[in-house]
ModelCIF file with pLDDT and N, C-alpha, C, O atoms, coordinates in Angstrom:
data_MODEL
#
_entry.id   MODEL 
#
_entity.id                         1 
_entity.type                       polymer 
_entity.pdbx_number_of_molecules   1 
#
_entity_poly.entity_id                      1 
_entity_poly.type                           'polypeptide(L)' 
_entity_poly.nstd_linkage                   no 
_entity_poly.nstd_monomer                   no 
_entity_poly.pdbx_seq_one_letter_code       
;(UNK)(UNK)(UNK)(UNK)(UNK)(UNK)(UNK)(UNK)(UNK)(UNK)(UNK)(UNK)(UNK)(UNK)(UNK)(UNK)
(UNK)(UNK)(UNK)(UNK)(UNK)(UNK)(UNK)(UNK)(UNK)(UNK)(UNK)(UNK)(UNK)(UNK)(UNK)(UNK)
(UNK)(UNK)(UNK)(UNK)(UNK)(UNK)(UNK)(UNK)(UNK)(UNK)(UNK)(UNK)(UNK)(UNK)(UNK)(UNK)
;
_entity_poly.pdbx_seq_one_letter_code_can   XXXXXXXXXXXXXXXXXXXXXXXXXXXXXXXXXXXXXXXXXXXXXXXX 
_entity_poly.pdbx_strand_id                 A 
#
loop_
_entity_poly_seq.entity_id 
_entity_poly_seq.num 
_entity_poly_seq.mon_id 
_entity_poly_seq.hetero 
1 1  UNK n 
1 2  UNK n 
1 3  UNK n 
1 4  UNK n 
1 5  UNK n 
1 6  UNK n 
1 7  UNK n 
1 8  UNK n 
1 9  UNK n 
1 10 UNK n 
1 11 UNK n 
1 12 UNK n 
1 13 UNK n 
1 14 UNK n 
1 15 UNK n 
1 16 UNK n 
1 17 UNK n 
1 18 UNK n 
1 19 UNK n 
1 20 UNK n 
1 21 UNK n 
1 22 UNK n 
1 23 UNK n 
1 24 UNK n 
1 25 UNK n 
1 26 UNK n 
1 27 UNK n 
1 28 UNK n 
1 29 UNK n 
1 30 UNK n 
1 31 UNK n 
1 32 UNK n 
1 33 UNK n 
1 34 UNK n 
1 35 UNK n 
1 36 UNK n 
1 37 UNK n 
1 38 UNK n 
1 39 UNK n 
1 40 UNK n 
1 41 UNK n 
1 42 UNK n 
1 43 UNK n 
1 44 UNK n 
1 45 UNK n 
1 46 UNK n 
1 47 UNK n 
1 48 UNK n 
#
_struct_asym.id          A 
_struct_asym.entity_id   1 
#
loop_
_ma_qa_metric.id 
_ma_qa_metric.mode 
_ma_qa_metric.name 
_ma_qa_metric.software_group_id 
_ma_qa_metric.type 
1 global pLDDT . pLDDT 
2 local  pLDDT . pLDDT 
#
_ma_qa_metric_global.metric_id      1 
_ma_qa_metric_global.metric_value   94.79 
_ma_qa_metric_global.model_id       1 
_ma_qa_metric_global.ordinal_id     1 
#
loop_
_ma_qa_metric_local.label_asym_id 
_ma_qa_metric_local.label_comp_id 
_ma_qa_metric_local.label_seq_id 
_ma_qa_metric_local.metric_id 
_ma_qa_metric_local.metric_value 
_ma_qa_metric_local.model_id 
_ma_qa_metric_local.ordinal_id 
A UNK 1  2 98.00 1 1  
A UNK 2  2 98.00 1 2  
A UNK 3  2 98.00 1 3  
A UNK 4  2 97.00 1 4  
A UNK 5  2 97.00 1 5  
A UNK 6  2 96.00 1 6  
A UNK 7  2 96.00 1 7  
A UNK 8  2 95.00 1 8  
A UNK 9  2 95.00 1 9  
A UNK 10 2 94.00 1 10 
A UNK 11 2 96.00 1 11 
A UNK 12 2 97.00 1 12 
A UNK 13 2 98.00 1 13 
A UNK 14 2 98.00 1 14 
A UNK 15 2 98.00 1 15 
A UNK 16 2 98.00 1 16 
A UNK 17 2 98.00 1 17 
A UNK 18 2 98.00 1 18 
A UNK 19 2 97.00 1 19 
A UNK 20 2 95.00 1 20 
A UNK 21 2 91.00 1 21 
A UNK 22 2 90.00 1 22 
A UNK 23 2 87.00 1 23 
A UNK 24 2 87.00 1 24 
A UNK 25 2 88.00 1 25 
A UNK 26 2 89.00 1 26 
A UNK 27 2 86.00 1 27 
A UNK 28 2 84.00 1 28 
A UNK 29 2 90.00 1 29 
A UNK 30 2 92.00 1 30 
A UNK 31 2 92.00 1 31 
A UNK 32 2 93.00 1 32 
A UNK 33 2 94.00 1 33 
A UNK 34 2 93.00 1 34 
A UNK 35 2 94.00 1 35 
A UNK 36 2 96.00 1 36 
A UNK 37 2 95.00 1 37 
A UNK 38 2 97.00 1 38 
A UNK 39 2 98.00 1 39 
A UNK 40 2 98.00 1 40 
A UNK 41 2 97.00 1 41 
A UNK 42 2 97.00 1 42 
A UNK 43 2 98.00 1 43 
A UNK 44 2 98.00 1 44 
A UNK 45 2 98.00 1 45 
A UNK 46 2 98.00 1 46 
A UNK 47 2 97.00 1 47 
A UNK 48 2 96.00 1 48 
#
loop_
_atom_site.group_PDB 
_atom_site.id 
_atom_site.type_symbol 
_atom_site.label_atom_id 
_atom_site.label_alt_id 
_atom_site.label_comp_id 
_atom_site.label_asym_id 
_atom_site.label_entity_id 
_atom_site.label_seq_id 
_atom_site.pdbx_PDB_ins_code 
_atom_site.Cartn_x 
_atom_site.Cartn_y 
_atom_site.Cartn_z 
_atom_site.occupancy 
_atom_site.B_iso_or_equiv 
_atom_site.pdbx_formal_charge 
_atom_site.auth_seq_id 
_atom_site.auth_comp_id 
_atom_site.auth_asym_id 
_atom_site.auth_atom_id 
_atom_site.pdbx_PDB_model_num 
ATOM 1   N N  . UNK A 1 1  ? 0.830  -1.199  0.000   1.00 98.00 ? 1  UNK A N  1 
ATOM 2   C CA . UNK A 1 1  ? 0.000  0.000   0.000   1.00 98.00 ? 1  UNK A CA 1 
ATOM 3   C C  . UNK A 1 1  ? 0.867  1.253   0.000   1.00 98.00 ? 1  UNK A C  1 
ATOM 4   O O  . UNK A 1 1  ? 1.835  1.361   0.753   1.00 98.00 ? 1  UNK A O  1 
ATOM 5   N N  . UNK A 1 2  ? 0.568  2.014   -0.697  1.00 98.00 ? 2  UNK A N  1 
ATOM 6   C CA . UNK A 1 2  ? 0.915  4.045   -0.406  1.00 98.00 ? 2  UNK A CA 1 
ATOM 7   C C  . UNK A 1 2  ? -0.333 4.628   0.104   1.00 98.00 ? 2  UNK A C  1 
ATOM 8   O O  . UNK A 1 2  ? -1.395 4.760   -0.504  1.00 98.00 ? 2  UNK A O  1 
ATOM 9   N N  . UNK A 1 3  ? -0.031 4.976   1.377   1.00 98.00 ? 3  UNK A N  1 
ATOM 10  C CA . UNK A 1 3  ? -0.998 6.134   2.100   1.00 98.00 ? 3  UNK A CA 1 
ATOM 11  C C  . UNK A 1 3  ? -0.587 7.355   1.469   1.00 98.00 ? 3  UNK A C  1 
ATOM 12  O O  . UNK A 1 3  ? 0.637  7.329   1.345   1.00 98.00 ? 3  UNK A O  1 
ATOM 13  N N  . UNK A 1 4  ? -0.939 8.104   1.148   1.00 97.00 ? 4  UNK A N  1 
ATOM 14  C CA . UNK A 1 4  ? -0.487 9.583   0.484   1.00 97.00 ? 4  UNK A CA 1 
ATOM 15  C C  . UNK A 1 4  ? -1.622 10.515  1.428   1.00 97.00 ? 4  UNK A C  1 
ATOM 16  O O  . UNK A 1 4  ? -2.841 10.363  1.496   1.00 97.00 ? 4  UNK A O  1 
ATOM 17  N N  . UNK A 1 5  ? -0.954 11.288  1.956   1.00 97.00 ? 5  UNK A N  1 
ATOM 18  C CA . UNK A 1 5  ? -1.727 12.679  2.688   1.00 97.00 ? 5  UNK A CA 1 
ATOM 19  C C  . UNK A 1 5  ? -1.689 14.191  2.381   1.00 97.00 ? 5  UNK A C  1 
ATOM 20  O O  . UNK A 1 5  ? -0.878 14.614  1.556   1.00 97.00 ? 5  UNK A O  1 
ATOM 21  N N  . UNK A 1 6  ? -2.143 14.632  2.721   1.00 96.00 ? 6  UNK A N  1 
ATOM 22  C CA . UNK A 1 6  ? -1.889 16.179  2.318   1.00 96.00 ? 6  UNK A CA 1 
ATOM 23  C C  . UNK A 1 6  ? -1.791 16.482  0.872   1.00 96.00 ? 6  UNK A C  1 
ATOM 24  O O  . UNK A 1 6  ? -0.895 17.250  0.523   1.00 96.00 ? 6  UNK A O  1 
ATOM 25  N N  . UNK A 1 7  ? -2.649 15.949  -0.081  1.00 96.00 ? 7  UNK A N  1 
ATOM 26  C CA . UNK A 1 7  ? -2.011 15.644  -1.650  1.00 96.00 ? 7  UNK A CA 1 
ATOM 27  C C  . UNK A 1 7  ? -1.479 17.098  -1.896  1.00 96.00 ? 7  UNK A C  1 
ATOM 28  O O  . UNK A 1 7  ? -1.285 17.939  -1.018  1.00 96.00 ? 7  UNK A O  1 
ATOM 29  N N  . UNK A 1 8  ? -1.342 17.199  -2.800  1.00 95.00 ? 8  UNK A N  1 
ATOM 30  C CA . UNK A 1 8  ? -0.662 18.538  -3.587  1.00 95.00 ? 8  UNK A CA 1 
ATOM 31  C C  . UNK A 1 8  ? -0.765 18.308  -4.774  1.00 95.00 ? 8  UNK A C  1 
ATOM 32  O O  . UNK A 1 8  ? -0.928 17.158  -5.184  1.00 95.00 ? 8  UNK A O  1 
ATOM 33  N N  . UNK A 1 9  ? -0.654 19.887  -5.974  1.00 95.00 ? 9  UNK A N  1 
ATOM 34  C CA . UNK A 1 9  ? -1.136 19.152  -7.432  1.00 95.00 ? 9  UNK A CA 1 
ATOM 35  C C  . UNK A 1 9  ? 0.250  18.584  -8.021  1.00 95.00 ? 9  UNK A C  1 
ATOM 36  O O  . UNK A 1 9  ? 0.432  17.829  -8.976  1.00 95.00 ? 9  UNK A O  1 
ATOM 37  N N  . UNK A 1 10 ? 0.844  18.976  -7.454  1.00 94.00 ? 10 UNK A N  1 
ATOM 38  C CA . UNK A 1 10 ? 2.361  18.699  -7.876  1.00 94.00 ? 10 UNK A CA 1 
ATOM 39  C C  . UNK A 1 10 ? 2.536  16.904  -7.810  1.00 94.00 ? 10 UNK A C  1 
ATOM 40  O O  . UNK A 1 10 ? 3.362  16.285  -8.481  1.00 94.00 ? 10 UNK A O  1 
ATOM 41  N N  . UNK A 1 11 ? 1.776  16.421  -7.060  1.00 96.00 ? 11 UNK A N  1 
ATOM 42  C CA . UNK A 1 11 ? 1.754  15.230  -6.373  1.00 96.00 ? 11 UNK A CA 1 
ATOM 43  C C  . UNK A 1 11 ? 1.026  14.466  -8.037  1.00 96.00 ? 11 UNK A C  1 
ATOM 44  O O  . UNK A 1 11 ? 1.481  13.330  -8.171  1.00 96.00 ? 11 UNK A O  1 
ATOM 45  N N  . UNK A 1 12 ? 0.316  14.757  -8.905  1.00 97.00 ? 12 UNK A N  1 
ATOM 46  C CA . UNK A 1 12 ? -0.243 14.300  -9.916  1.00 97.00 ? 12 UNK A CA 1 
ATOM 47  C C  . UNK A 1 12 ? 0.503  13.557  -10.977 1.00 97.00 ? 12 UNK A C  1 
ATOM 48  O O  . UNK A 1 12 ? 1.306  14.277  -11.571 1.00 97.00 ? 12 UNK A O  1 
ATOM 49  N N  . UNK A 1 13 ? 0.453  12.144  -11.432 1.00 98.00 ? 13 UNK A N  1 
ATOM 50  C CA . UNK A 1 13 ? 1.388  11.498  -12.014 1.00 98.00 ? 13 UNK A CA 1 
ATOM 51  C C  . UNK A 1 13 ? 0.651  10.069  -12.179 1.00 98.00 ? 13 UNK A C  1 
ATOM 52  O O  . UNK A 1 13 ? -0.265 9.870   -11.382 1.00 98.00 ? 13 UNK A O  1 
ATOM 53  N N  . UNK A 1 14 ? 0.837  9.406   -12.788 1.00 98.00 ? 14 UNK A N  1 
ATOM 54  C CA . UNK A 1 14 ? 0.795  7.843   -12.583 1.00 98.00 ? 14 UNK A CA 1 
ATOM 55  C C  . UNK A 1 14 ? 1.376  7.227   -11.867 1.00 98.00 ? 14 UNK A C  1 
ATOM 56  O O  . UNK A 1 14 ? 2.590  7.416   -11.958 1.00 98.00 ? 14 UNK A O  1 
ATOM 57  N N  . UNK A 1 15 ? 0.903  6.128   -10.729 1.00 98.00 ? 15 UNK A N  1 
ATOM 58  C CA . UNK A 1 15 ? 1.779  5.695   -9.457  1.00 98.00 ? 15 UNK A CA 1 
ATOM 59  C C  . UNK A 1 15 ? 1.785  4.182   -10.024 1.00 98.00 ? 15 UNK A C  1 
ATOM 60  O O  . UNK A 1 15 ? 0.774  3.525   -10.271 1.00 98.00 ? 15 UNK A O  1 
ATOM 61  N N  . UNK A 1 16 ? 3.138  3.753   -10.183 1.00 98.00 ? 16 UNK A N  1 
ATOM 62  C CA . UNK A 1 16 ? 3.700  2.290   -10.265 1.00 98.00 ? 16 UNK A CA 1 
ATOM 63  C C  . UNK A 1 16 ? 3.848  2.033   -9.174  1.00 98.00 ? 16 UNK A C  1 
ATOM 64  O O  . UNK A 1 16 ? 4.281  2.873   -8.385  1.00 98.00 ? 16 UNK A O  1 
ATOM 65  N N  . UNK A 1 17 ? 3.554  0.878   -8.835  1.00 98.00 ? 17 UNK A N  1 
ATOM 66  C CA . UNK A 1 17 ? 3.766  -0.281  -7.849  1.00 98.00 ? 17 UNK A CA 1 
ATOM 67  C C  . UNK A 1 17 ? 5.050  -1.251  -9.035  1.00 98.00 ? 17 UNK A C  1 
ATOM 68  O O  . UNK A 1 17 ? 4.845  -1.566  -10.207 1.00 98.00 ? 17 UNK A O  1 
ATOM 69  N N  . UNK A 1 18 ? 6.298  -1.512  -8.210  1.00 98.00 ? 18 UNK A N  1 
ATOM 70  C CA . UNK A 1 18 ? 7.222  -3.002  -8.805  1.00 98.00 ? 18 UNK A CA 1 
ATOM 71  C C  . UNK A 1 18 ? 7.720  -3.477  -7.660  1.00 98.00 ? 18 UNK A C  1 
ATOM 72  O O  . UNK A 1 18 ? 7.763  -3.018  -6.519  1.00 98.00 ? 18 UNK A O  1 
ATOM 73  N N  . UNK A 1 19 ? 8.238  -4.877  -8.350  1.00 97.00 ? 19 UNK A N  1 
ATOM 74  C CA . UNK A 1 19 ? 9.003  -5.821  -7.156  1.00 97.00 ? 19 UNK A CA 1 
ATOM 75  C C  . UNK A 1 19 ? 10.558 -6.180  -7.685  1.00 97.00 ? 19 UNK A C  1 
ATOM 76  O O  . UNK A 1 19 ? 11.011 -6.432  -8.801  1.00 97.00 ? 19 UNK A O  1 
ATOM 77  N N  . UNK A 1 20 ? 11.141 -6.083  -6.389  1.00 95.00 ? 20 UNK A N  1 
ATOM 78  C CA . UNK A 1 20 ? 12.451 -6.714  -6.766  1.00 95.00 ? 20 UNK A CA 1 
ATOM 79  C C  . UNK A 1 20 ? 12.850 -7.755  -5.841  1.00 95.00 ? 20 UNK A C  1 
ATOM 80  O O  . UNK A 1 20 ? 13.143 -7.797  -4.646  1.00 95.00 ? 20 UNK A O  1 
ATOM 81  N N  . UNK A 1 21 ? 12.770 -8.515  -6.720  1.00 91.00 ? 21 UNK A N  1 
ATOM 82  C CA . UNK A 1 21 ? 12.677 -10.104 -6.567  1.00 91.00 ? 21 UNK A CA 1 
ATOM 83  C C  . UNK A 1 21 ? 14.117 -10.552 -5.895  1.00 91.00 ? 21 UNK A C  1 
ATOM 84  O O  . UNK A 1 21 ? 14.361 -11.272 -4.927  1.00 91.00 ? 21 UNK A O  1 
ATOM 85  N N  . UNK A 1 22 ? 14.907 -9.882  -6.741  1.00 90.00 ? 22 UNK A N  1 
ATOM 86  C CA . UNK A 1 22 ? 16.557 -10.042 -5.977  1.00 90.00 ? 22 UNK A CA 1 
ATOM 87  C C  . UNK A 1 22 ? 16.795 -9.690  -4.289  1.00 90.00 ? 22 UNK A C  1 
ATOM 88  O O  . UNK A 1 22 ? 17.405 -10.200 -3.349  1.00 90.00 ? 22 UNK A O  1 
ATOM 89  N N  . UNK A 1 23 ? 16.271 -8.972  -4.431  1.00 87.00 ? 23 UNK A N  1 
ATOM 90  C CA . UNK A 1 23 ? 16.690 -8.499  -2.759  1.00 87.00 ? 23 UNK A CA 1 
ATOM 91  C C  . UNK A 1 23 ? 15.726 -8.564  -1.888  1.00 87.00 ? 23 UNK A C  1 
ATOM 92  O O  . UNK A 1 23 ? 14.623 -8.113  -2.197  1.00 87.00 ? 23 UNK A O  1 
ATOM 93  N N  . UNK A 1 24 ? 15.947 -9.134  -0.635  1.00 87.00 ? 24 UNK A N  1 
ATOM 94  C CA . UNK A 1 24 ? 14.756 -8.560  0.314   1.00 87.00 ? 24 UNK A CA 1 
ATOM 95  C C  . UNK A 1 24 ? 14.529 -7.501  1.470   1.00 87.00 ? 24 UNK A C  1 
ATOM 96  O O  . UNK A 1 24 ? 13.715 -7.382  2.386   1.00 87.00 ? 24 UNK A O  1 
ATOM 97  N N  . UNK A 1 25 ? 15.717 -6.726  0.967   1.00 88.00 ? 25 UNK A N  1 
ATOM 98  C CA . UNK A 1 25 ? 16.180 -5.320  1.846   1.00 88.00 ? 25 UNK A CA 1 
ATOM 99  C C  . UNK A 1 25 ? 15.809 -4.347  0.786   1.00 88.00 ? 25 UNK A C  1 
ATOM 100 O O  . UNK A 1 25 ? 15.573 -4.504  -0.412  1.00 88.00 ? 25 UNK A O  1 
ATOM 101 N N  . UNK A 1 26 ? 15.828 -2.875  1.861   1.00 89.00 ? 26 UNK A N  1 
ATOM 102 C CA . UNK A 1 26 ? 16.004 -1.572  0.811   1.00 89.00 ? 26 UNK A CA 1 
ATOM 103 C C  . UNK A 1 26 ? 16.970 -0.848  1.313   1.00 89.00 ? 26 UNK A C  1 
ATOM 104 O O  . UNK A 1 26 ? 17.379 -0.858  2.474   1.00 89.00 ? 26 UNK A O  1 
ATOM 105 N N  . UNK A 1 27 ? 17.371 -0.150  0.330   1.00 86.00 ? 27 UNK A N  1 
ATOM 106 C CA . UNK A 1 27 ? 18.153 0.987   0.724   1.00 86.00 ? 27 UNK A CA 1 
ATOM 107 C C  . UNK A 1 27 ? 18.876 1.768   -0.472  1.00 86.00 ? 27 UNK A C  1 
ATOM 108 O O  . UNK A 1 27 ? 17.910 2.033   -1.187  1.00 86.00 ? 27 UNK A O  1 
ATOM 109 N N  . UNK A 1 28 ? 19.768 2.183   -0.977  1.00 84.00 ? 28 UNK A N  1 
ATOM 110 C CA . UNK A 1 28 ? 19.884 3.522   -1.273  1.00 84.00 ? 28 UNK A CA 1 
ATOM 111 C C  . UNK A 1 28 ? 19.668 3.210   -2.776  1.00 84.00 ? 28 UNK A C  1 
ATOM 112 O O  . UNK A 1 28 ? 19.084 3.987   -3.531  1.00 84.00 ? 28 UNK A O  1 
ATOM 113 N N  . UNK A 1 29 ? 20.179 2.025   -3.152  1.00 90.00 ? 29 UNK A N  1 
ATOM 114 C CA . UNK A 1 29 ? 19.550 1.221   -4.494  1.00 90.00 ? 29 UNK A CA 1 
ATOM 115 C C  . UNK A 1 29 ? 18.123 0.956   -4.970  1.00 90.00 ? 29 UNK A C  1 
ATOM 116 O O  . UNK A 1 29 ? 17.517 0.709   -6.013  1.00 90.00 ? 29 UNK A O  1 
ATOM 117 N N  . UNK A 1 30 ? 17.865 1.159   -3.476  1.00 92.00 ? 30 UNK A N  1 
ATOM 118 C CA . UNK A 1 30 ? 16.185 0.994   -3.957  1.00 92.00 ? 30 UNK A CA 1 
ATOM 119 C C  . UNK A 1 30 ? 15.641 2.058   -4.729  1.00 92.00 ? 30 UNK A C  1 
ATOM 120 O O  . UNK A 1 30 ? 14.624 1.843   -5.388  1.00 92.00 ? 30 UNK A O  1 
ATOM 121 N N  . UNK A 1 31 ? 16.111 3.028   -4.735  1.00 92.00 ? 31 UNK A N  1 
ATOM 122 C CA . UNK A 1 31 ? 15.728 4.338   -5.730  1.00 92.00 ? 31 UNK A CA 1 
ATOM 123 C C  . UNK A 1 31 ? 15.447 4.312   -6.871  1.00 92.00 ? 31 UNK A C  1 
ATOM 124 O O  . UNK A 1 31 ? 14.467 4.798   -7.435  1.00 92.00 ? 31 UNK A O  1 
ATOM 125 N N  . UNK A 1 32 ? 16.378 3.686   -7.317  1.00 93.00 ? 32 UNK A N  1 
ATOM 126 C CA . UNK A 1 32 ? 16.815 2.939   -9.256  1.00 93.00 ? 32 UNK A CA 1 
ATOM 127 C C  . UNK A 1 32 ? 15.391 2.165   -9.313  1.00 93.00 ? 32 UNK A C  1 
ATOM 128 O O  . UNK A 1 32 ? 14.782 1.485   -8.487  1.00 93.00 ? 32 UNK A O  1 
ATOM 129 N N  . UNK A 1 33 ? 15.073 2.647   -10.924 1.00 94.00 ? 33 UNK A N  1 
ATOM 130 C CA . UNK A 1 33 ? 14.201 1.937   -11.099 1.00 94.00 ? 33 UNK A CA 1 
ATOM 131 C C  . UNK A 1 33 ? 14.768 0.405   -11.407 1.00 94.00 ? 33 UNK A C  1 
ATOM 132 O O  . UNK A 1 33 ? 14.236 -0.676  -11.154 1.00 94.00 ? 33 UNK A O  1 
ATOM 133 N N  . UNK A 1 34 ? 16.373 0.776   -12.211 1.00 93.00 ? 34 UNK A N  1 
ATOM 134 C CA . UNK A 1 34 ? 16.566 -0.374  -12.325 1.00 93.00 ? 34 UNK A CA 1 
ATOM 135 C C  . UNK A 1 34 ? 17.153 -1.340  -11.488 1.00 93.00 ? 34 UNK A C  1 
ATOM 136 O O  . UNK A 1 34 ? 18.056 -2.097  -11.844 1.00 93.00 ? 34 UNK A O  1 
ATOM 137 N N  . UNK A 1 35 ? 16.701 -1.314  -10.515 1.00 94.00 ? 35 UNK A N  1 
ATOM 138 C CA . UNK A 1 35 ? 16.944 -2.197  -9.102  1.00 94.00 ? 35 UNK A CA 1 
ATOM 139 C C  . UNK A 1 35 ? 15.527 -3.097  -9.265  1.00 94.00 ? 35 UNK A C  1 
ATOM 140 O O  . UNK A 1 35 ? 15.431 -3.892  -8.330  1.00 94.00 ? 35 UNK A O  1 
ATOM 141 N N  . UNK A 1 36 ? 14.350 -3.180  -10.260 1.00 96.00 ? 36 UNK A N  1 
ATOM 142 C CA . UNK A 1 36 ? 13.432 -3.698  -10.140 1.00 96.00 ? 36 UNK A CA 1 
ATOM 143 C C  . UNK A 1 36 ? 12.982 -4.573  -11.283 1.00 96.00 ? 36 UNK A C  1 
ATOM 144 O O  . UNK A 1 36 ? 13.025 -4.028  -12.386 1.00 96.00 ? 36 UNK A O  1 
ATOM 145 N N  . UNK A 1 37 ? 12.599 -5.700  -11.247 1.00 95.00 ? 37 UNK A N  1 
ATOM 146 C CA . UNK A 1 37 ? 12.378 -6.513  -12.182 1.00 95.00 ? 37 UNK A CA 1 
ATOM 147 C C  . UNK A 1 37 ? 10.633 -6.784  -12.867 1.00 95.00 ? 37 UNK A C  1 
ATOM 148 O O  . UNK A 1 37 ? 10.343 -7.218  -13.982 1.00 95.00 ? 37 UNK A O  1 
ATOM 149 N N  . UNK A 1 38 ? 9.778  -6.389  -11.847 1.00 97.00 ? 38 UNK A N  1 
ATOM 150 C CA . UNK A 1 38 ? 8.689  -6.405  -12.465 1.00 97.00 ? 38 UNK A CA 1 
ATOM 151 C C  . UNK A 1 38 ? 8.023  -5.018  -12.078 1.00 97.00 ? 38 UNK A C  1 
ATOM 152 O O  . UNK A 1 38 ? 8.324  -4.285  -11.136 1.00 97.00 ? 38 UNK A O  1 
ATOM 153 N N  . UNK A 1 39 ? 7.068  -4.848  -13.017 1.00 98.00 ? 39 UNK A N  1 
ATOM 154 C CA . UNK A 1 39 ? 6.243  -3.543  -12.776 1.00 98.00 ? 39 UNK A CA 1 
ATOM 155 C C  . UNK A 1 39 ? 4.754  -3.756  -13.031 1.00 98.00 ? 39 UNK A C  1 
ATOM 156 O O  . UNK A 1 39 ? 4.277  -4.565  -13.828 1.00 98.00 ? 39 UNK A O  1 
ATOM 157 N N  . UNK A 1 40 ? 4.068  -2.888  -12.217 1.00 98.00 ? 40 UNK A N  1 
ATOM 158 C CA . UNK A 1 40 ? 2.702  -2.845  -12.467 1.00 98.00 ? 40 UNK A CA 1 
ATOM 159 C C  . UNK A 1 40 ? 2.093  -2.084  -14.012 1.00 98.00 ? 40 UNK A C  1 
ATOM 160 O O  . UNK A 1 40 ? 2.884  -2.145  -14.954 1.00 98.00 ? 40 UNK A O  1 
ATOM 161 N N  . UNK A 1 41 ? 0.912  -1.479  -14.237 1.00 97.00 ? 41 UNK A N  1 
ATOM 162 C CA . UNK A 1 41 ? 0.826  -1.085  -15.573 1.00 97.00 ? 41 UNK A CA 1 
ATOM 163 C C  . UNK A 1 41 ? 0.410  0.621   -14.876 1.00 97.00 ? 41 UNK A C  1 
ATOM 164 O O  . UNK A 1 41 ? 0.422  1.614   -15.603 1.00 97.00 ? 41 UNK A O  1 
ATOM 165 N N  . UNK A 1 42 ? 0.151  0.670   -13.756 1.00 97.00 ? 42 UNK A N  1 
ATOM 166 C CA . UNK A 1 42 ? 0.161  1.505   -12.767 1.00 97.00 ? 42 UNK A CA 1 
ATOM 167 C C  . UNK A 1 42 ? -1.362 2.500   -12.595 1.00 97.00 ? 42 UNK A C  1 
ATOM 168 O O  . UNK A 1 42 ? -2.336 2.325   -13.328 1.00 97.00 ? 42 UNK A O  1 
ATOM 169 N N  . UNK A 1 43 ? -1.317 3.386   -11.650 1.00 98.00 ? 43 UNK A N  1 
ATOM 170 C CA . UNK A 1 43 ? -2.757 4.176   -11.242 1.00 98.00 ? 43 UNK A CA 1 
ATOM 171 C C  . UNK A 1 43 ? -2.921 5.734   -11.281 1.00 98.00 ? 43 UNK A C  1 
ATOM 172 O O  . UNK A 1 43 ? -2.261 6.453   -10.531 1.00 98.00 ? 43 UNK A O  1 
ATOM 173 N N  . UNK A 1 44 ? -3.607 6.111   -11.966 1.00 98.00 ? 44 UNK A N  1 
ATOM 174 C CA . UNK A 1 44 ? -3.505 7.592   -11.830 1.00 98.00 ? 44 UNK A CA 1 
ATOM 175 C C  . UNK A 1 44 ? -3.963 8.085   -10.717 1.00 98.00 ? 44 UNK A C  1 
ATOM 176 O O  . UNK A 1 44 ? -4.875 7.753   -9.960  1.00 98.00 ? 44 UNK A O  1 
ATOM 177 N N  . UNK A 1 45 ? -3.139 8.992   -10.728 1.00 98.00 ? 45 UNK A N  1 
ATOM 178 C CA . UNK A 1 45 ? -3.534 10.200  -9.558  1.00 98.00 ? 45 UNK A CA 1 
ATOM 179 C C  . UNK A 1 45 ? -3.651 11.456  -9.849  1.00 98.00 ? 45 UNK A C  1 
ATOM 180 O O  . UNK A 1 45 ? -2.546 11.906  -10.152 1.00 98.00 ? 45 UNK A O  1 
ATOM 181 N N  . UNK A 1 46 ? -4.640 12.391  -9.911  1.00 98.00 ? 46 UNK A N  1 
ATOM 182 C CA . UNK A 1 46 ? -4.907 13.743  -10.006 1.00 98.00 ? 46 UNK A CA 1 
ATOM 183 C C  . UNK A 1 46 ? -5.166 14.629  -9.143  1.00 98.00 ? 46 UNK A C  1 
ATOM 184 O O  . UNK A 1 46 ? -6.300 14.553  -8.671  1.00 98.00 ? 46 UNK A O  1 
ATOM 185 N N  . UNK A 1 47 ? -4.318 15.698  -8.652  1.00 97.00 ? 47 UNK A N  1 
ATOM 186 C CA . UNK A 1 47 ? -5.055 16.582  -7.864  1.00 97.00 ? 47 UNK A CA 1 
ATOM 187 C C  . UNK A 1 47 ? -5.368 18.067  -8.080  1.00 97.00 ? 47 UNK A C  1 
ATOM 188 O O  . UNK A 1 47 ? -4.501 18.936  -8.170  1.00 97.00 ? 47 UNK A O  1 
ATOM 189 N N  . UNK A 1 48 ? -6.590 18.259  -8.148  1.00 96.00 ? 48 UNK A N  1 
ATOM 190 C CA . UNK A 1 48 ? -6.993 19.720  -8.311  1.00 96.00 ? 48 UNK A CA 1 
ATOM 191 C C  . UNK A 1 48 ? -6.949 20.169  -7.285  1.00 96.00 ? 48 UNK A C  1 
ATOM 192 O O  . UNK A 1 48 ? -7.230 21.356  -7.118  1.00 96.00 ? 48 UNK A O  1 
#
């Protein structure tokens, strides 16, 4: 899950959900997208 609060319009984008299957830690690699092997097709988000 992403709880998102306080939206902002700036906050407006399509939100991917992926998994990386390789690791079962995070950290500063986790940033990279390419640290991730699968991806969702993902969810919009709009804020007025």
């Amino acid at each position: 899950y992403l709880q998102i609060r306080s939206l902002r319009p700036e906050d407006t984008a399509a939100y991917y959900c992926a998994a990386d299957t390789l690791s079962h830690f995070v950290g500063r690699n986790s940033g990279s997208p390419g640290a991730y092997d699968y991806w969702g097709q993902g969810t919009q988000v709009t804020v007025s």
